[in-house]
C-alpha atoms as a PDB file:
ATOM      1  CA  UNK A   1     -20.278-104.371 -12.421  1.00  0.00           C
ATOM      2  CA  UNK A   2     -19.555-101.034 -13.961  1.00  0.00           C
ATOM      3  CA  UNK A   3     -15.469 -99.936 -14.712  1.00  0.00           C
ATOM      4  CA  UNK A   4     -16.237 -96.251 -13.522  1.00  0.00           C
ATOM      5  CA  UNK A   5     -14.706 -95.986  -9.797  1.00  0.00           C
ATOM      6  CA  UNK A   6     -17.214 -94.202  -7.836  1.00  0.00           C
ATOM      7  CA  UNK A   7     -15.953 -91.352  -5.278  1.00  0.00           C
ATOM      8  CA  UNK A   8     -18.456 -89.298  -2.858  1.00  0.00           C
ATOM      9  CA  UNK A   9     -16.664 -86.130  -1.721  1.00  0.00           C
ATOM     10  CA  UNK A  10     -16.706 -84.226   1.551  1.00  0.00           C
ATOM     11  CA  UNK A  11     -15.178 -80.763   1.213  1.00  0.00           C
ATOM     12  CA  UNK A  12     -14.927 -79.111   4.872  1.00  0.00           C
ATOM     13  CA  UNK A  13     -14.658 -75.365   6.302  1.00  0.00           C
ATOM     14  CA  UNK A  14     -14.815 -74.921  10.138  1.00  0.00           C
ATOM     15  CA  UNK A  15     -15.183 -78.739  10.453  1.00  0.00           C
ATOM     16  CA  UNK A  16     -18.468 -78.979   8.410  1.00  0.00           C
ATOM     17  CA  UNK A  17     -19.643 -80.403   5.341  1.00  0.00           C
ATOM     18  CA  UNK A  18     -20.001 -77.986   2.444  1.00  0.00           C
ATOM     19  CA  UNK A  19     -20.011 -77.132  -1.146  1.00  0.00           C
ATOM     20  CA  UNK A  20     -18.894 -74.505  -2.744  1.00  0.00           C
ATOM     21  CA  UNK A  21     -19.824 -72.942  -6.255  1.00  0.00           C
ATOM     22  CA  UNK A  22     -17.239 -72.548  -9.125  1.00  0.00           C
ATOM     23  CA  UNK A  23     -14.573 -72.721  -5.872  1.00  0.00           C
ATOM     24  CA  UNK A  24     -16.136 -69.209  -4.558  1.00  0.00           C
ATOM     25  CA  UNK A  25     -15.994 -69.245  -0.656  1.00  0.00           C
ATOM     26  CA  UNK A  26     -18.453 -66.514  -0.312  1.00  0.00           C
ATOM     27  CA  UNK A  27     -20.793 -69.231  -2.258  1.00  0.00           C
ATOM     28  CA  UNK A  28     -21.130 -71.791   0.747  1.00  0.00           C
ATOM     29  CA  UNK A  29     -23.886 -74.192   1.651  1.00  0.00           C
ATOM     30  CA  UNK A  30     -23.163 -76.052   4.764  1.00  0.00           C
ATOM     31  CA  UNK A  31     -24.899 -79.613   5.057  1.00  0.00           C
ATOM     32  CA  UNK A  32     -23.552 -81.160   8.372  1.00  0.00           C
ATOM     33  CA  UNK A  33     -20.758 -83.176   9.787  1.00  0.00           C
ATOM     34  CA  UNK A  34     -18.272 -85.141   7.791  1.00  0.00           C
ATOM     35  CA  UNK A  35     -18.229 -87.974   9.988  1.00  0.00           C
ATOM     36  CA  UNK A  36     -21.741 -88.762   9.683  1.00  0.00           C
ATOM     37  CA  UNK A  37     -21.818 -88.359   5.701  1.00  0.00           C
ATOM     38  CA  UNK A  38     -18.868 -90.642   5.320  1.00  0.00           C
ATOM     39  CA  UNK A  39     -20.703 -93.458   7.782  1.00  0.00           C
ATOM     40  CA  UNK A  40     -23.549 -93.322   5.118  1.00  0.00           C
ATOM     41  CA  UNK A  41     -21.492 -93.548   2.141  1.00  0.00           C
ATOM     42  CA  UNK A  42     -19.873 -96.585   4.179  1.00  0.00           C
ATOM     43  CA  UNK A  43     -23.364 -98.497   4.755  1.00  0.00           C
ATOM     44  CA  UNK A  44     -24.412 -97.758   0.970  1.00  0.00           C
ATOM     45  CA  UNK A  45     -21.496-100.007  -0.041  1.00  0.00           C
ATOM     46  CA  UNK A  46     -18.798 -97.153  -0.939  1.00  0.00           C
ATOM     47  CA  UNK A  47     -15.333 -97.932  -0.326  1.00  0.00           C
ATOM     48  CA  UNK A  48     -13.646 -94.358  -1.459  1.00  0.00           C
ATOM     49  CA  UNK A  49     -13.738 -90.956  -0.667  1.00  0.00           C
ATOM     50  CA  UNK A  50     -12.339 -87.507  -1.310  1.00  0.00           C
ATOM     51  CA  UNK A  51     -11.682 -85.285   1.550  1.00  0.00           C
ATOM     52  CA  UNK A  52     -11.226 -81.648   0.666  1.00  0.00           C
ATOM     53  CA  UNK A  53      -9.936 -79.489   3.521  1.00  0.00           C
ATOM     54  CA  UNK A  54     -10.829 -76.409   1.677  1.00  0.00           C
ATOM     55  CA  UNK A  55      -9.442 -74.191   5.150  1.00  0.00           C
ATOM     56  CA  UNK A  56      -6.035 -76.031   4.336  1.00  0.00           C
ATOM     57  CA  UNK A  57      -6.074 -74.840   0.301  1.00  0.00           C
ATOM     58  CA  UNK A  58      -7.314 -71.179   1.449  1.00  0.00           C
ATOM     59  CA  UNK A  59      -4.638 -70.612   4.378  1.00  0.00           C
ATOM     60  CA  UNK A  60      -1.652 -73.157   2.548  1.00  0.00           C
ATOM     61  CA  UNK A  61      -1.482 -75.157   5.425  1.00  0.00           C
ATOM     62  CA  UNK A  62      -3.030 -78.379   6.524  1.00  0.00           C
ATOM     63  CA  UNK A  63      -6.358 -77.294   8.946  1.00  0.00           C
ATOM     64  CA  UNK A  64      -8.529 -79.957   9.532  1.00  0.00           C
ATOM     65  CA  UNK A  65      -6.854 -82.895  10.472  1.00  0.00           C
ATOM     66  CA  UNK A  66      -9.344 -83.831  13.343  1.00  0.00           C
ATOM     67  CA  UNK A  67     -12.253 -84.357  10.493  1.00  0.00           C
ATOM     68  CA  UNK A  68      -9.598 -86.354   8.342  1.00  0.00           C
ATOM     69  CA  UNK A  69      -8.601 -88.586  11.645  1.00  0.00           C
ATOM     70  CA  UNK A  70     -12.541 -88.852  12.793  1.00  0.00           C
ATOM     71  CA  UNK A  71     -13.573 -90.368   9.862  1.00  0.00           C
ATOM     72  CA  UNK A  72     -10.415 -92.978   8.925  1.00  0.00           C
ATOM     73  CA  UNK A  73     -10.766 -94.325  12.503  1.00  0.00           C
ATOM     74  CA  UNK A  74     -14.273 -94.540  12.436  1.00  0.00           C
ATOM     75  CA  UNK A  75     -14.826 -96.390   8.991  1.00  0.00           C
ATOM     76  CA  UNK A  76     -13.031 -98.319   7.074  1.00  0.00           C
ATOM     77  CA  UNK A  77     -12.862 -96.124   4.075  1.00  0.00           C
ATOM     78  CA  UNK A  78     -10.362 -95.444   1.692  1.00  0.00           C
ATOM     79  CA  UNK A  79      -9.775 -91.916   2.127  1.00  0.00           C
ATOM     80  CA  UNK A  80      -7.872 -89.329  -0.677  1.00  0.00           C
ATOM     81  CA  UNK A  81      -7.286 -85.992   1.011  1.00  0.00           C
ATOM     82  CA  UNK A  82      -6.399 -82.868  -0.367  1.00  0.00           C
ATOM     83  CA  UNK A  83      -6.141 -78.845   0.439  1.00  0.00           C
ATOM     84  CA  UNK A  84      -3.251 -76.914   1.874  1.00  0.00           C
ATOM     85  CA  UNK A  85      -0.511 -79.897   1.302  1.00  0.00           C
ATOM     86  CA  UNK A  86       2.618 -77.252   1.038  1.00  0.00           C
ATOM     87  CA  UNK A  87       5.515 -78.567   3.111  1.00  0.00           C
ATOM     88  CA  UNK A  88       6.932 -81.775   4.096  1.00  0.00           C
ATOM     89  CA  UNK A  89       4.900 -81.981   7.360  1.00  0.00           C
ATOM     90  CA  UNK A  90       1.789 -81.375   5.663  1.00  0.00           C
ATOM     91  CA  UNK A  91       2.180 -84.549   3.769  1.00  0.00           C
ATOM     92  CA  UNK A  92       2.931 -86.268   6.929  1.00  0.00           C
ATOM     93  CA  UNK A  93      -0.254 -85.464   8.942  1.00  0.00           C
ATOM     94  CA  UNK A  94      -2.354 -86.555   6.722  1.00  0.00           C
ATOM     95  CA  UNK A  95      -0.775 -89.444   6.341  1.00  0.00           C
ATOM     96  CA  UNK A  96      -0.395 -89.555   9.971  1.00  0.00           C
ATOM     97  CA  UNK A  97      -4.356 -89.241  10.186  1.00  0.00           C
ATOM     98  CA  UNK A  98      -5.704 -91.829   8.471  1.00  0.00           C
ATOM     99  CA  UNK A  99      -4.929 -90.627   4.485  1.00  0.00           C
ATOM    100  CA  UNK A 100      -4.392 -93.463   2.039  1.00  0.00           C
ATOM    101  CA  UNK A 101      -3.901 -91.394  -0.888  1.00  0.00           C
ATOM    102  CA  UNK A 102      -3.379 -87.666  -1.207  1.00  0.00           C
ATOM    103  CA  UNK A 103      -3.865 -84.689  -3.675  1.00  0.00           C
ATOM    104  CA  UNK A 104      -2.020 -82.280  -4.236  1.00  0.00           C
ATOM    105  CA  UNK A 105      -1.926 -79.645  -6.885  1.00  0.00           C
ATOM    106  CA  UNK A 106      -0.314 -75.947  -6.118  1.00  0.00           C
ATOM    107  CA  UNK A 107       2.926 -77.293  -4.982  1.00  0.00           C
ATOM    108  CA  UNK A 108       3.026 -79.128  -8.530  1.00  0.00           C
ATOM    109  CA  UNK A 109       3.309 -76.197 -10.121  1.00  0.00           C
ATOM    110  CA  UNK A 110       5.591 -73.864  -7.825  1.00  0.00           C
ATOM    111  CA  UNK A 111       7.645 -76.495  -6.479  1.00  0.00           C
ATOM    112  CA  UNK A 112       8.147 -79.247  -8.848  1.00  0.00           C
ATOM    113  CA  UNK A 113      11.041 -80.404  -7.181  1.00  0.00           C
ATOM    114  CA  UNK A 114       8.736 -80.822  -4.045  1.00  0.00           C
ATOM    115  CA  UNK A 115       6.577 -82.612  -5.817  1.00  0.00           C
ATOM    116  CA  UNK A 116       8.992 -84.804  -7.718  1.00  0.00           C
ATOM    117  CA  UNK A 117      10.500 -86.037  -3.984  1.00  0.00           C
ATOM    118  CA  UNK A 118       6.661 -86.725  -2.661  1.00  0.00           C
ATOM    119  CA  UNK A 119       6.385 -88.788  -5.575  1.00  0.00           C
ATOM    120  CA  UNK A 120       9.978 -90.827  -5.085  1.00  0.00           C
ATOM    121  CA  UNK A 121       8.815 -91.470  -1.284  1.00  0.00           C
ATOM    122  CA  UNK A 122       5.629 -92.663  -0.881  1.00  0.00           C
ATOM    123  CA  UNK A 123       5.303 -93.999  -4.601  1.00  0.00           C
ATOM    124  CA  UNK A 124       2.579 -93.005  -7.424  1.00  0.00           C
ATOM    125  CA  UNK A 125      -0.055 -95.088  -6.120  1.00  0.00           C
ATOM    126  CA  UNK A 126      -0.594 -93.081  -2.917  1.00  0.00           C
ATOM    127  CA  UNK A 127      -0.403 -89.377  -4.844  1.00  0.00           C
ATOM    128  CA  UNK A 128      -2.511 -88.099  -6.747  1.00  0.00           C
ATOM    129  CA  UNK A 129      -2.018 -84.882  -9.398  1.00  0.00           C
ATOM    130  CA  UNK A 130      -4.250 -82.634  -8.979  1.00  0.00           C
ATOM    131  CA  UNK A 131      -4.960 -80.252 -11.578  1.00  0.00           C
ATOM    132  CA  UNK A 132      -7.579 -77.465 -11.459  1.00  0.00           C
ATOM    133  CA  UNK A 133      -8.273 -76.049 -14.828  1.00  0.00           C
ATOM    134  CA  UNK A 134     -10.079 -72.827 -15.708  1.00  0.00           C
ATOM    135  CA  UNK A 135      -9.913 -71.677 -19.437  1.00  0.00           C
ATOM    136  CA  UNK A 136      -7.516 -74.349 -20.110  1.00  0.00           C
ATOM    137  CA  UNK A 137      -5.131 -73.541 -17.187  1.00  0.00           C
ATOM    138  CA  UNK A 138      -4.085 -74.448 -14.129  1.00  0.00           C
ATOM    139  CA  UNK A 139      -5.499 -73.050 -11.065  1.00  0.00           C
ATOM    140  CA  UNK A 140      -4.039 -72.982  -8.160  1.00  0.00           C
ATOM    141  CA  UNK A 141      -4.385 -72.145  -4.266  1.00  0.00           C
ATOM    142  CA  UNK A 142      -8.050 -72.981  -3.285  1.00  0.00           C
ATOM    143  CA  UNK A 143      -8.389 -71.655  -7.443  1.00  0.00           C
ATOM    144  CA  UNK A 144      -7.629 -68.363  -6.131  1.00  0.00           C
ATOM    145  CA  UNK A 145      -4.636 -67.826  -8.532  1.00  0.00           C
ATOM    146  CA  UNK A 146      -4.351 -68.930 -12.288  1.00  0.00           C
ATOM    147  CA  UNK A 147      -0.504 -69.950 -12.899  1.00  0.00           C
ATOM    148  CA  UNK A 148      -0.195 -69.848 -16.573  1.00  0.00           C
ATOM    149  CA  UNK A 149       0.169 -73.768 -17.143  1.00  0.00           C
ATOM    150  CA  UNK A 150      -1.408 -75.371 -19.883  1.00  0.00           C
ATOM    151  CA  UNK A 151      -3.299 -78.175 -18.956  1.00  0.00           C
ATOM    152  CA  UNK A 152      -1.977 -80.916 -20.965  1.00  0.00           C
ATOM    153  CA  UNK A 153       2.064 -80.038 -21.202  1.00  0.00           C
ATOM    154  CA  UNK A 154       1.190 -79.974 -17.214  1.00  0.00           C
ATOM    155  CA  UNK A 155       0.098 -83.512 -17.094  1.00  0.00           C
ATOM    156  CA  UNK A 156       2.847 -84.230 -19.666  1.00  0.00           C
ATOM    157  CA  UNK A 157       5.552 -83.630 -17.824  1.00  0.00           C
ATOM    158  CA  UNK A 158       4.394 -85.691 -14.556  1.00  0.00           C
ATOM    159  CA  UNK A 159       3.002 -88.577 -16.108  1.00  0.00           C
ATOM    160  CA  UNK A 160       6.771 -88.769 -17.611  1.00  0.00           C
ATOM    161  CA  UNK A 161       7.946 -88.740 -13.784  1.00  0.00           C
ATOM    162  CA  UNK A 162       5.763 -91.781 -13.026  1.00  0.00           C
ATOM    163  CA  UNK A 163       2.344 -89.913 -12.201  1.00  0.00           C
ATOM    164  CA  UNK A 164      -0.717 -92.315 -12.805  1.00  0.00           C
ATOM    165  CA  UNK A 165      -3.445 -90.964 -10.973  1.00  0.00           C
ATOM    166  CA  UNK A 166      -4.919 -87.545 -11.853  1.00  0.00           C
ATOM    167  CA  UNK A 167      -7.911 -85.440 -10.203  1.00  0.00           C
ATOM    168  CA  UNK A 168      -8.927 -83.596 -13.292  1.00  0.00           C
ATOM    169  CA  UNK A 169     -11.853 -80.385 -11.577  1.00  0.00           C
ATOM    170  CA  UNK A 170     -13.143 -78.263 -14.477  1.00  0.00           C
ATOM    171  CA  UNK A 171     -13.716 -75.001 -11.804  1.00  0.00           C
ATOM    172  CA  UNK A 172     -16.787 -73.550 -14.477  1.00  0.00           C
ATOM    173  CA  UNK A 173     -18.510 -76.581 -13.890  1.00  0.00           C
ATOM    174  CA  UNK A 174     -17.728 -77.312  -9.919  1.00  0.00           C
ATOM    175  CA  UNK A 175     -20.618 -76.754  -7.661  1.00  0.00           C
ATOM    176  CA  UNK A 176     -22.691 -75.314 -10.589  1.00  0.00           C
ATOM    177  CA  UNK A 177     -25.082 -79.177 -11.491  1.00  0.00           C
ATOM    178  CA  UNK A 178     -24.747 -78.801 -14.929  1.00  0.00           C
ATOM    179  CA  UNK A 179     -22.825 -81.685 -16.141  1.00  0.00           C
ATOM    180  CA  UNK A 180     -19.454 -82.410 -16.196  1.00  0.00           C
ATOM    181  CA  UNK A 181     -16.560 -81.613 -18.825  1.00  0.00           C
ATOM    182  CA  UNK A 182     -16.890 -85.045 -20.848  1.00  0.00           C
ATOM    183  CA  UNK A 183     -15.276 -83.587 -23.925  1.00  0.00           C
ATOM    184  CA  UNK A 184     -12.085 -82.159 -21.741  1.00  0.00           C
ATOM    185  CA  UNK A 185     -11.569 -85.686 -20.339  1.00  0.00           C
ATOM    186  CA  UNK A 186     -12.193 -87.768 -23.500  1.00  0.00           C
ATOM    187  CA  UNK A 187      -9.468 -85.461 -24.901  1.00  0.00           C
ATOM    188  CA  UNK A 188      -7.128 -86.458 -21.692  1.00  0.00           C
ATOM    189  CA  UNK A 189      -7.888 -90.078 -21.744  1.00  0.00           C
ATOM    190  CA  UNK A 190      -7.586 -90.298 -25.835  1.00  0.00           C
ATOM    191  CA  UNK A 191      -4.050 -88.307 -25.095  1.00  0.00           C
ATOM    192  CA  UNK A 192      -3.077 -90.565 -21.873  1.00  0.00           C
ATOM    193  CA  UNK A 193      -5.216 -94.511 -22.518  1.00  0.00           C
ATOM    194  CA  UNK A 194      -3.537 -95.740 -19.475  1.00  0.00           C
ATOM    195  CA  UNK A 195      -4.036 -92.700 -16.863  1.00  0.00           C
ATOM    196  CA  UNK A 196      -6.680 -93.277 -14.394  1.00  0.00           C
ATOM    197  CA  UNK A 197      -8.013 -90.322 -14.180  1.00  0.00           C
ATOM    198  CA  UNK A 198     -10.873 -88.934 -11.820  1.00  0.00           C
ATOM    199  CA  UNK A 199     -13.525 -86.612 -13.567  1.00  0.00           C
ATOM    200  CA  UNK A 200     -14.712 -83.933 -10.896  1.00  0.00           C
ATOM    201  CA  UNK A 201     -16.885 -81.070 -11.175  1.00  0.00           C
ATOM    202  CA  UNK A 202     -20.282 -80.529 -12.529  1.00  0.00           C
ATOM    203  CA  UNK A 203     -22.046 -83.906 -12.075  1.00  0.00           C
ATOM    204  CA  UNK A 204     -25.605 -83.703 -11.772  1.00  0.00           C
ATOM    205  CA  UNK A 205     -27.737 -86.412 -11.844  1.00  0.00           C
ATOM    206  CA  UNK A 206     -26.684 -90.613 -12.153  1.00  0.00           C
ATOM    207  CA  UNK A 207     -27.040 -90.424 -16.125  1.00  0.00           C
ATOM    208  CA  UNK A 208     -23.991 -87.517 -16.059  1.00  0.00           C
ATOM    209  CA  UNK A 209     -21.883 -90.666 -14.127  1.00  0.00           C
ATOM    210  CA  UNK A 210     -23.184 -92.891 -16.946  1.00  0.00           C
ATOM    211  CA  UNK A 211     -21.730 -90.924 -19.294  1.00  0.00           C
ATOM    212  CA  UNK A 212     -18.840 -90.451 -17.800  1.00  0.00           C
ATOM    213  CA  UNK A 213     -18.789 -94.665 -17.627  1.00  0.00           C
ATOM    214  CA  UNK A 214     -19.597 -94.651 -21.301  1.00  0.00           C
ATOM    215  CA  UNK A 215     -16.709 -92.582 -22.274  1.00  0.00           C
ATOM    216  CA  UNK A 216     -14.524 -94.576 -20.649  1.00  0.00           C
ATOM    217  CA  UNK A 217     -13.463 -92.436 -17.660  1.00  0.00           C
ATOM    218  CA  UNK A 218     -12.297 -94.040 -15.191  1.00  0.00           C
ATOM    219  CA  UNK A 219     -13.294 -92.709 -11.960  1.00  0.00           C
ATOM    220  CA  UNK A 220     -15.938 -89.652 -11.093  1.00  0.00           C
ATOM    221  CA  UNK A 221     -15.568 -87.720  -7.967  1.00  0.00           C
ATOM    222  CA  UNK A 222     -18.928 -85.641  -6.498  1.00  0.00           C
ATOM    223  CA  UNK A 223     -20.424 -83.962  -4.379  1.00  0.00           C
ATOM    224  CA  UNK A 224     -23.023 -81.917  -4.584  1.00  0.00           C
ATOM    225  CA  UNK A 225     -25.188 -83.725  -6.537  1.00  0.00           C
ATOM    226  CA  UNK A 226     -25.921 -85.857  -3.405  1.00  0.00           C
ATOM    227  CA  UNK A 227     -26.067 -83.323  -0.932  1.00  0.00           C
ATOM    228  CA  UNK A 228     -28.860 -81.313  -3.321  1.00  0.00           C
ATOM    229  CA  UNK A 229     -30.943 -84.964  -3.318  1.00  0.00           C
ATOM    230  CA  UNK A 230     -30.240 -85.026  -6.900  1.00  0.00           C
ATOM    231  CA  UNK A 231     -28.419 -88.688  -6.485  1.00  0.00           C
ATOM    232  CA  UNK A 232     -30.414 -91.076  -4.562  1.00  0.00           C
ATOM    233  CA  UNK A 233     -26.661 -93.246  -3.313  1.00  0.00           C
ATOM    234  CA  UNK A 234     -28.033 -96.397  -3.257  1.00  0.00           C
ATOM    235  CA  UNK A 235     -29.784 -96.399  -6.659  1.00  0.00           C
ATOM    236  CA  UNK A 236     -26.092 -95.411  -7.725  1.00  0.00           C
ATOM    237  CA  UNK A 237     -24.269 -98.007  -5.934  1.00  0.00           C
ATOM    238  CA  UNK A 238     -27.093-100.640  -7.490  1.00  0.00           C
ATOM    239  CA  UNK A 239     -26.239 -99.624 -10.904  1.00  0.00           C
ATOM    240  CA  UNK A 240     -22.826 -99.750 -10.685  1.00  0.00           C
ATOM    241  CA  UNK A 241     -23.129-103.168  -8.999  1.00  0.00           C
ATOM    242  CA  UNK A 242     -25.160-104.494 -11.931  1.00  0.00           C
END
């Protein structure tokens, strides 16, 4: 069995199933209903997935907590969910709904603090960091605003707090199929060995995930690689199993 943790990702507007590219709403492709992808994933053999609620990270508020409760009462995935967590009731809903993990990014960076209590109350195994990097930086707000941060005195600073999960999505390479950013996260995992840290953006094909696996990452969230047919799921899941 292969190290790499293997995460299938359902990003949703208006209660579908899309993909954006480079994080550009006006760049949608709708593919269907969440529920039914995550059923698949669920026969395949996957036990994770990453639930974007891409209305929640455009308006800064939780949106789509039907989806999130339709699928974690209807399988018995392991569900991450991220996109609009802001306030203290956010994080409760989607905890509320089903969520075993979430993400959150923006309020990392303009409310530490925030962040820092999340973190204290429901423990480092069940958040996850979430930082969105363009040019270097971190993005923030559905990647609509850049805040100045430097990626890695970002990461720093958390990981000191306790952090040890971090969604790492280089936004030049999300949506786009042409590879991910393997020499960004060798650089994060030769600064942090012990972070687990989820590669996202840009995967392709199954040899981009072996790569990924052969650098040592060690967990790869996508997307649109499957909903394109460029990932046959099984064939995935059978390697990995090997």
């Amino acid at each position: 069995m292969k190290q790499i943790e293997l995460i299938p990702a359902i990003d949703i507007i208006d209660g579908q199933c899309v993909r954006l590219t480079k994080g550009d709403y006006d760049q949608k492709t709708v593919y269907g209903a969440p529920l039914d992808m995550a059923l698949e994933f669920e026969r395949l053999g996957y036990s994770r997935l990453h639930v974007v609620d891409l209305d929640g990270a455009k308006s800064r508020h939780i949106v789509n907590t039907s989806v999130l409760k339709s699928i974690t009462s209807e399988t018995n995935l392991t569900v991450d969910f991220g996109g609009g967590i802001k306030t203290d009731d956010d994080m409760g809903k989607a905890f509320e709904n089903g969520a075993r993990m979430v993400t959150v990014g923006s309020v990392a960076v303009t409310h530490p603090e925030l962040f820092e209590s999340w973190l204290r109350k429901y423990g480092p195994e069940r958040i996850i960091l979430g930082a969105d990097v363009r040019n270097g930086r971190i993005s923030i707000n559905g990647w609509k605003e850049d805040s100045g941060e430097d990626l890695l005195p970002f990461l720093q600073q958390y990981i000191e707090m306790g952090v040890k999960n971090v969604l790492c999505t280089e936004i030049s390479k999300d949506g786009t199929l042409t590879g991910p950013a393997i020499t960004l996260y060798k650089k994060l995992m030769e600064a942090y060995p012990t972070l687990h840290l989820i590669a996202s953006g840009g995967v392709s094909c199954i040899d981009d995930i072996k790569e990924l696996e052969a650098a040592g990452i060690p967990a790869v969230v996508f997307g649109k690689a499957i909903y394109e047919g460029r990932i046959d799921l099984k064939e995935l899941w059978d390697w990995h199993e090997e």
